[in-house]
Protein backbone atom coordinates (compact mmCIF):
# COMPACT_ATOMS: atom_id res chain seq x y z
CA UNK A 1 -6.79 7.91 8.61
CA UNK A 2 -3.47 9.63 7.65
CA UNK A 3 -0.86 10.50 9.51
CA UNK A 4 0.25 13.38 6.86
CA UNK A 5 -3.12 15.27 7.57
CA UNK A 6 -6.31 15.49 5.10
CA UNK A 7 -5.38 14.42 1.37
CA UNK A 8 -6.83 16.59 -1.07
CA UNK A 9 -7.65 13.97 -3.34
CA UNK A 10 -8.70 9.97 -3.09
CA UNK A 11 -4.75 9.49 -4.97
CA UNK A 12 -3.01 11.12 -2.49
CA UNK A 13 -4.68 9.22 0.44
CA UNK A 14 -3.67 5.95 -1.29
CA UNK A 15 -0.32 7.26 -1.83
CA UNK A 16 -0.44 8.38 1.99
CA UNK A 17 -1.62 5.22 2.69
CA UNK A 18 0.99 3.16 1.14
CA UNK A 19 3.87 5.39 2.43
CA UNK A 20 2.64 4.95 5.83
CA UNK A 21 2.42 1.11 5.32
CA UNK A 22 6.20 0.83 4.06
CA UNK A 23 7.46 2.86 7.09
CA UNK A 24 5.97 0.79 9.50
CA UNK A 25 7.67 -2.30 7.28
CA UNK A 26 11.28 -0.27 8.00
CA UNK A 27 10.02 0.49 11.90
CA UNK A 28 9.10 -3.52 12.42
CA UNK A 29 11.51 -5.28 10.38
CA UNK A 30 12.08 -7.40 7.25
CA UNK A 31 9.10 -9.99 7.91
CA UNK A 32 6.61 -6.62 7.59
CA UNK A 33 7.77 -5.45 4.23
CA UNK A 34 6.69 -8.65 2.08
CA UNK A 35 3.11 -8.21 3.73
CA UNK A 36 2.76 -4.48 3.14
CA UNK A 37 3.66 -4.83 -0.27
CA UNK A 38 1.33 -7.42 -0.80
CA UNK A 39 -1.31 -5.46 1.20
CA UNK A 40 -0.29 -2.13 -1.08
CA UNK A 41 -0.61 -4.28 -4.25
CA UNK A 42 -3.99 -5.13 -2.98
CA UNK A 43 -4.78 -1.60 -2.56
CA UNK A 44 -3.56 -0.02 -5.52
CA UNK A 45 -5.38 -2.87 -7.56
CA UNK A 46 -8.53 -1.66 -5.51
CA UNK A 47 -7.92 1.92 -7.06
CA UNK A 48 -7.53 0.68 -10.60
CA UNK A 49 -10.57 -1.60 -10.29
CA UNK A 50 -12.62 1.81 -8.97
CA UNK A 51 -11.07 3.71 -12.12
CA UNK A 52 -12.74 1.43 -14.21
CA UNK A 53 -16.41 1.41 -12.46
CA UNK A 54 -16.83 4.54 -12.68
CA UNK A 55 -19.50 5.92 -15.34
């Protein structure tokens, strides 16, 4: 769920996504930012890996 309101596209909601993730990184401090980029990397390699399976 996004803070920014209904994406119109799956993109945008992992852009939202991500965006979200590295503000709450800023919000709780330097030990959050390592794990949300790790976490994001995880994600956006989730996106490129659906790119690919679809026929």
């Amino acid at each position: 769920m996004s803070i920014f309101g209904e994406p119109e596209s799956e993109g945008q909601a992992k852009t939202h996504e991500v965006s979200e993730v590295m503000l709450g990184g800023a919000i709780l401090g330097p030990g959050a930012i390592p794990a949300a980029l790790i976490w994001g990397a995880g994600e956006l390699f989730g996106a490129i890996s659906d790119i690919f399976k679809r026929d």
